[in-house]
PDB file of N, CA and C in Angstrom:
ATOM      1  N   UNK A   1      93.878  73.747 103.466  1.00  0.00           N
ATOM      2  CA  UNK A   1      92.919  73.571 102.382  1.00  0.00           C
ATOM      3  C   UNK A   1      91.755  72.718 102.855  1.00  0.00           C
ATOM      4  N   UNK A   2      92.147  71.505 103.642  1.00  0.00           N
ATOM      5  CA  UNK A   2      90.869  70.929 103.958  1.00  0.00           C
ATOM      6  C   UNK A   2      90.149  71.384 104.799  1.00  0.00           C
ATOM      7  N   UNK A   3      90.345  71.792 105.669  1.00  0.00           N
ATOM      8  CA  UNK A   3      89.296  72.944 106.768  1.00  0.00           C
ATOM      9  C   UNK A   3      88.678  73.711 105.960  1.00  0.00           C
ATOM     10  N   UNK A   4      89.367  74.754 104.959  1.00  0.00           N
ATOM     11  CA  UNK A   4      88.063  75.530 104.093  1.00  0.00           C
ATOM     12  C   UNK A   4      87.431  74.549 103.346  1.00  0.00           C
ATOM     13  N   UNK A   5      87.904  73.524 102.572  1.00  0.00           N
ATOM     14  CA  UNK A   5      87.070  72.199 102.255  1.00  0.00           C
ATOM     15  C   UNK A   5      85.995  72.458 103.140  1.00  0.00           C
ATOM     16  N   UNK A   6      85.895  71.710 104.559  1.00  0.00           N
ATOM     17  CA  UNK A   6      84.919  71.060 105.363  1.00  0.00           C
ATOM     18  C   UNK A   6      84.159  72.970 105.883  1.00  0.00           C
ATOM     19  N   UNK A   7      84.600  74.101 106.108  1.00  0.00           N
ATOM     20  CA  UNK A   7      83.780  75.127 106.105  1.00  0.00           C
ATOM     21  C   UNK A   7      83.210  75.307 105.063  1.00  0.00           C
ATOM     22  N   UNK A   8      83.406  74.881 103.700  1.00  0.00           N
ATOM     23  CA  UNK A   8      82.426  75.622 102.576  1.00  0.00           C
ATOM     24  C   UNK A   8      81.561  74.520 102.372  1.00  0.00           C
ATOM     25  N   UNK A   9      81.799  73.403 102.211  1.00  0.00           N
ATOM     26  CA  UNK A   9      80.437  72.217 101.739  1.00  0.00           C
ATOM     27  C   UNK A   9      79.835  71.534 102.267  1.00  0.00           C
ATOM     28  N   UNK A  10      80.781  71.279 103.796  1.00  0.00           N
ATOM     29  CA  UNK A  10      79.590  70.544 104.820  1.00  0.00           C
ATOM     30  C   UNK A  10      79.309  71.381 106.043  1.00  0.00           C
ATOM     31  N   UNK A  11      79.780  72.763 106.399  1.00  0.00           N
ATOM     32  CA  UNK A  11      79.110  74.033 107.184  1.00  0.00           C
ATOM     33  C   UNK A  11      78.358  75.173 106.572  1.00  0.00           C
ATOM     34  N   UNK A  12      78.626  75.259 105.391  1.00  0.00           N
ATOM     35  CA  UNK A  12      77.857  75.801 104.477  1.00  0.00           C
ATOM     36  C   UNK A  12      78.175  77.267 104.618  1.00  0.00           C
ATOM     37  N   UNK A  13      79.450  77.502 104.949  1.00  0.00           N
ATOM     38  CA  UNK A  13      80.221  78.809 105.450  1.00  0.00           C
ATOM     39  C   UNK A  13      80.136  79.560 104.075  1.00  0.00           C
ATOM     40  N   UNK A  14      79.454  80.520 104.337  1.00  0.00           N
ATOM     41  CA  UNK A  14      80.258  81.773 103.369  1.00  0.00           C
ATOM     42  C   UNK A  14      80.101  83.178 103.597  1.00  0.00           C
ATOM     43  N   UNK A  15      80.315  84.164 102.948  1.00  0.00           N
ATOM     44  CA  UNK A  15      80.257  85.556 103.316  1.00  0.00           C
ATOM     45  C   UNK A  15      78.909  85.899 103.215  1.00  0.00           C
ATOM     46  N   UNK A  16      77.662  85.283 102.734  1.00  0.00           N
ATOM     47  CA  UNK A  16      76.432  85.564 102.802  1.00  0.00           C
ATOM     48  C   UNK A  16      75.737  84.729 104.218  1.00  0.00           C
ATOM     49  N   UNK A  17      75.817  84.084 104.641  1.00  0.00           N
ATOM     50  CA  UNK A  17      75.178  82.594 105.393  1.00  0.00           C
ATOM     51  C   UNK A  17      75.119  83.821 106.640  1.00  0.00           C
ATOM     52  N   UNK A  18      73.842  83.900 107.436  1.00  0.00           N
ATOM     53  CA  UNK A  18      73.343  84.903 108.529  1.00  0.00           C
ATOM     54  C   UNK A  18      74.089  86.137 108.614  1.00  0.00           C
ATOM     55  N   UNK A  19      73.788  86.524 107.159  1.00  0.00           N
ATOM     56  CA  UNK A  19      74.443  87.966 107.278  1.00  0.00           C
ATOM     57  C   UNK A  19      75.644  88.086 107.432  1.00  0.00           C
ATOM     58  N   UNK A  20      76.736  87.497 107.210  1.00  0.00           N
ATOM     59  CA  UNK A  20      77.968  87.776 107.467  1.00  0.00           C
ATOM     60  C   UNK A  20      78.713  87.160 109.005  1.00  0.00           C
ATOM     61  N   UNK A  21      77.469  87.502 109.721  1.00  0.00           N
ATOM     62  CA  UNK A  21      78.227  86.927 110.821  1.00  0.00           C
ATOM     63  C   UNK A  21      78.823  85.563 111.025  1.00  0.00           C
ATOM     64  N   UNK A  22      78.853  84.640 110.361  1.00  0.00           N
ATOM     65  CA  UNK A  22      79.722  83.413 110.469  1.00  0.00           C
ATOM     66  C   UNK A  22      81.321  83.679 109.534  1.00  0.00           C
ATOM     67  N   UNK A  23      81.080  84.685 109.006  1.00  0.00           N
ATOM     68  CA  UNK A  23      82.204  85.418 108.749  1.00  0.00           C
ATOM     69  C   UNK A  23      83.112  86.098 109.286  1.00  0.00           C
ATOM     70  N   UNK A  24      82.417  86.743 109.890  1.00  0.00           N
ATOM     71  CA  UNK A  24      83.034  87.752 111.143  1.00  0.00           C
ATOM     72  C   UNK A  24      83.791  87.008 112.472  1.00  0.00           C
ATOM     73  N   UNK A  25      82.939  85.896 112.736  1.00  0.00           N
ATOM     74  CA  UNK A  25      82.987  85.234 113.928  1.00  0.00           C
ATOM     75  C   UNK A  25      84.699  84.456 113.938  1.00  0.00           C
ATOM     76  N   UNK A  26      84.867  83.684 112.298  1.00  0.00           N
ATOM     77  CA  UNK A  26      85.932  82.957 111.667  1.00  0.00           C
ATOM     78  C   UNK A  26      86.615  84.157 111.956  1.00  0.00           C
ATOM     79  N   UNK A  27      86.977  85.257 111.285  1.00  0.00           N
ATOM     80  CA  UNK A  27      88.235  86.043 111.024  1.00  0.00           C
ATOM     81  C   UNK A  27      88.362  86.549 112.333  1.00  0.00           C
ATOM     82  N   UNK A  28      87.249  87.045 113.707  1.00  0.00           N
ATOM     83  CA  UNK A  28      87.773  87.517 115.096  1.00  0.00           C
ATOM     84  C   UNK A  28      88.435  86.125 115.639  1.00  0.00           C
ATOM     85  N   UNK A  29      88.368  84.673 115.690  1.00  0.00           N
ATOM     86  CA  UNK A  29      88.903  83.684 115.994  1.00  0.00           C
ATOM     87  C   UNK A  29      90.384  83.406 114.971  1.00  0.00           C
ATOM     88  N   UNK A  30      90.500  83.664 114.177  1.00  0.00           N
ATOM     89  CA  UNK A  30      91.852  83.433 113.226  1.00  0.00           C
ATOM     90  C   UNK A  30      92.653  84.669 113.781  1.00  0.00           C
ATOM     91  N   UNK A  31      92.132  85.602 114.422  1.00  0.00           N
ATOM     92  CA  UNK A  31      92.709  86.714 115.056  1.00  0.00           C
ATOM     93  C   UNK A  31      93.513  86.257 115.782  1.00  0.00           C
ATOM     94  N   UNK A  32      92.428  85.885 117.075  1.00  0.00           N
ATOM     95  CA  UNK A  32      92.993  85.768 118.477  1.00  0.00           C
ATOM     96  C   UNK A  32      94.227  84.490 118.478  1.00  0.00           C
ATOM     97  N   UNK A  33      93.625  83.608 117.568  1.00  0.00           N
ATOM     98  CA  UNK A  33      94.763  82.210 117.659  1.00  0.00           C
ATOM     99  C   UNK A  33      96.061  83.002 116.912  1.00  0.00           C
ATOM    100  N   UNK A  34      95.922  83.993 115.906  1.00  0.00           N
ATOM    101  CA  UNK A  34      97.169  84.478 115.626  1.00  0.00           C
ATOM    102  C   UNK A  34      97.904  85.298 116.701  1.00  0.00           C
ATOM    103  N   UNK A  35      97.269  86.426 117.406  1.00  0.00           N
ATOM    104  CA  UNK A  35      97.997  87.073 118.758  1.00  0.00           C
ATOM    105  C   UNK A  35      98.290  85.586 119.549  1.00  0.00           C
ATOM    106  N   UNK A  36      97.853  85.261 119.977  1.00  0.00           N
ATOM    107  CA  UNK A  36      98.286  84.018 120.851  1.00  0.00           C
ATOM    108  C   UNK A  36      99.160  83.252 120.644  1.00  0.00           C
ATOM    109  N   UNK A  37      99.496  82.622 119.310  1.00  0.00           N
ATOM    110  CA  UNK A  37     100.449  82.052 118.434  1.00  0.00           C
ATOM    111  C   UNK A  37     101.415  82.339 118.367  1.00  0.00           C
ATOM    112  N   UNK A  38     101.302  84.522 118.236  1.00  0.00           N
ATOM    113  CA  UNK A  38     102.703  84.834 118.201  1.00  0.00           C
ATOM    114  C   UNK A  38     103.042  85.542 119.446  1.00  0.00           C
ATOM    115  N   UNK A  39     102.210  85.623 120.138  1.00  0.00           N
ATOM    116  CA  UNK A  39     102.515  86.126 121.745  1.00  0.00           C
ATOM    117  C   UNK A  39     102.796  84.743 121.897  1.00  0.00           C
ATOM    118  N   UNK A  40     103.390  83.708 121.982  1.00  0.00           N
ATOM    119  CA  UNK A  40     103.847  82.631 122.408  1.00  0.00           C
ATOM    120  C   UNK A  40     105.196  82.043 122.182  1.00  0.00           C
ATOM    121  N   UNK A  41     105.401  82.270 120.674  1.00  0.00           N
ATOM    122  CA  UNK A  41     106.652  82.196 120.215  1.00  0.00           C
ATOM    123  C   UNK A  41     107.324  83.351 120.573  1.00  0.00           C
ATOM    124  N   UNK A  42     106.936  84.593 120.759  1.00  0.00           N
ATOM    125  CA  UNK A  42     107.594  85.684 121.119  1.00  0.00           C
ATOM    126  C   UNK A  42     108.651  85.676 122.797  1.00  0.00           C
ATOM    127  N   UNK A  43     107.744  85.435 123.709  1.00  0.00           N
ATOM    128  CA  UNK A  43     108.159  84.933 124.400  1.00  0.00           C
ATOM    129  C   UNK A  43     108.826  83.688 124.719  1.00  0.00           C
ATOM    130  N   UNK A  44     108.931  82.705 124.067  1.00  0.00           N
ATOM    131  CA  UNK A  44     109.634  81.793 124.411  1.00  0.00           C
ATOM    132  C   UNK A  44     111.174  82.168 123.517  1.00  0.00           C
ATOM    133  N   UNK A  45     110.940  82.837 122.896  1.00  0.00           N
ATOM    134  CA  UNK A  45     112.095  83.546 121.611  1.00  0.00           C
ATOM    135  C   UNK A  45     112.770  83.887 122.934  1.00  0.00           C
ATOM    136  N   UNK A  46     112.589  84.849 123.238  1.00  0.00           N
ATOM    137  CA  UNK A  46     113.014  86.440 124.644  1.00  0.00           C
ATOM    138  C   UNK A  46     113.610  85.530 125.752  1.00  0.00           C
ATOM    139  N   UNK A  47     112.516  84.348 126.049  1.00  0.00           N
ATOM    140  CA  UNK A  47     113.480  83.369 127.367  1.00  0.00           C
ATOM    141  C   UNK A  47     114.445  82.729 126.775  1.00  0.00           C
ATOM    142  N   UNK A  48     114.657  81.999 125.433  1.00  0.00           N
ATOM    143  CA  UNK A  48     115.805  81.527 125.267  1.00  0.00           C
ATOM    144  C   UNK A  48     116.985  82.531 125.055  1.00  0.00           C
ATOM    145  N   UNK A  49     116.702  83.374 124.121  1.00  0.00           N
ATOM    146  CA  UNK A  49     117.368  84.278 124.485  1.00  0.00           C
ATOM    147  C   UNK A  49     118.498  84.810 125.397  1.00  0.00           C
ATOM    148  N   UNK A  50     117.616  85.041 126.448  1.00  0.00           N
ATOM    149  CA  UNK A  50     117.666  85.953 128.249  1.00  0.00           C
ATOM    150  C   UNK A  50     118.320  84.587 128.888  1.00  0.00           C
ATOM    151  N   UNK A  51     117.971  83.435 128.586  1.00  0.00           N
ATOM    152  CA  UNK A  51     118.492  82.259 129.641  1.00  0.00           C
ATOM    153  C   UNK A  51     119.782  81.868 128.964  1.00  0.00           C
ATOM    154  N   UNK A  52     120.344  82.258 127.752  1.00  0.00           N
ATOM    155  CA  UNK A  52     121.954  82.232 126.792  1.00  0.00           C
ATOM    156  C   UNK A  52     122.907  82.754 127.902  1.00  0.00           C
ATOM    157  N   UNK A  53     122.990  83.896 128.294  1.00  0.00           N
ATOM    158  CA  UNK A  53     123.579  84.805 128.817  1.00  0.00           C
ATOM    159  C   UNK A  53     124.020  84.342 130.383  1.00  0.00           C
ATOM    160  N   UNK A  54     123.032  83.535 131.172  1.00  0.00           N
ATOM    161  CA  UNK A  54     123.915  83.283 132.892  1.00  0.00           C
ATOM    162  C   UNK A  54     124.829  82.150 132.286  1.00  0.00           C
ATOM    163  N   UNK A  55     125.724  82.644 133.310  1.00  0.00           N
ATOM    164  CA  UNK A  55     126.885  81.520 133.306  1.00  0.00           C
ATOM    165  C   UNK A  55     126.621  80.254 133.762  1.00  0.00           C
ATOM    166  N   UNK A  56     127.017  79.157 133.218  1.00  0.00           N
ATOM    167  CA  UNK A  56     127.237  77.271 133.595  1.00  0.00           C
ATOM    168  C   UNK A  56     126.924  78.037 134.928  1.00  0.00           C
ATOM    169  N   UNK A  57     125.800  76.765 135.520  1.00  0.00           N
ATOM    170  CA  UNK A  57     126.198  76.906 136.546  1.00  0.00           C
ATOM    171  C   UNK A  57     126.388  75.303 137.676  1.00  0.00           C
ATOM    172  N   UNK A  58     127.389  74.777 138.482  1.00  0.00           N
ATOM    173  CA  UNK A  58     127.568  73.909 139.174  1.00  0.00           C
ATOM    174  C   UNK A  58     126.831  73.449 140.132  1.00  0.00           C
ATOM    175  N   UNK A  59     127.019  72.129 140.281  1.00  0.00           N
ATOM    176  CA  UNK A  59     126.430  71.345 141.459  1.00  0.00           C
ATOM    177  C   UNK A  59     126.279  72.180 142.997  1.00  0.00           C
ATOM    178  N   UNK A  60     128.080  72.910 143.137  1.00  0.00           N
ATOM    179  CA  UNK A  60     127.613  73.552 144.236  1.00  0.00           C
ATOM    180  C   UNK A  60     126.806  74.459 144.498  1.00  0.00           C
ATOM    181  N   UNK A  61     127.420  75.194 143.076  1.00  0.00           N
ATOM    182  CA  UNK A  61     125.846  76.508 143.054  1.00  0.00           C
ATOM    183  C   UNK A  61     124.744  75.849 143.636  1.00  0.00           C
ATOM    184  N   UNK A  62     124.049  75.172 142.516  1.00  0.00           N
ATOM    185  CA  UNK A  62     122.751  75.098 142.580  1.00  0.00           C
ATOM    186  C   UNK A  62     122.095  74.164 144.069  1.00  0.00           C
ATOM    187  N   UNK A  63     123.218  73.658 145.326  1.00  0.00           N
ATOM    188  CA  UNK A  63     122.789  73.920 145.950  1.00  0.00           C
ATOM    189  C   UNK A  63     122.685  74.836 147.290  1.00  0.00           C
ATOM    190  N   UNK A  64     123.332  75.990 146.863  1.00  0.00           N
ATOM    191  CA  UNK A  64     123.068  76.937 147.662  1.00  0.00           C
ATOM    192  C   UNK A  64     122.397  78.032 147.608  1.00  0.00           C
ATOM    193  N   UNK A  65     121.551  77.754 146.528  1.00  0.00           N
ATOM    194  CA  UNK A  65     120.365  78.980 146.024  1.00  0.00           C
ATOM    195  C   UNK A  65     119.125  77.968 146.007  1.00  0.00           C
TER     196      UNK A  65
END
């Protein structure tokens, strides 16, 4: 709420202000931070996941790999 606060009364953001384009510009950026956001959790989902599954592994293992 306070970010659209501080975009509508002290940036003077709205769907008219240079034609739209400070409109456009907001929703292609709320885009990308959303793909990114969830391309992030997605993957870290998939590695915890994928890293459940190897077995304990020991001191000796780990030093012979």
């Amino acid at each position: 709420v306070q970010i659209v606060v501080h975009m509508v009364y002290f940036l003077h953001m709205n769907s008219r202000s240079e034609g739209g384009w400070n409109l456009m510009a907001m929703l292609f950026t709320l885009i990308i931070v959303g793909v990114t956001l969830a391309g992030a959790l997605w993957v870290m989902h998939n590695m915890n996941a994928n890293m459940m599954h190897l077995p304990p592994m020991g001191a000796e293992e780990m030093l012979h790999r």
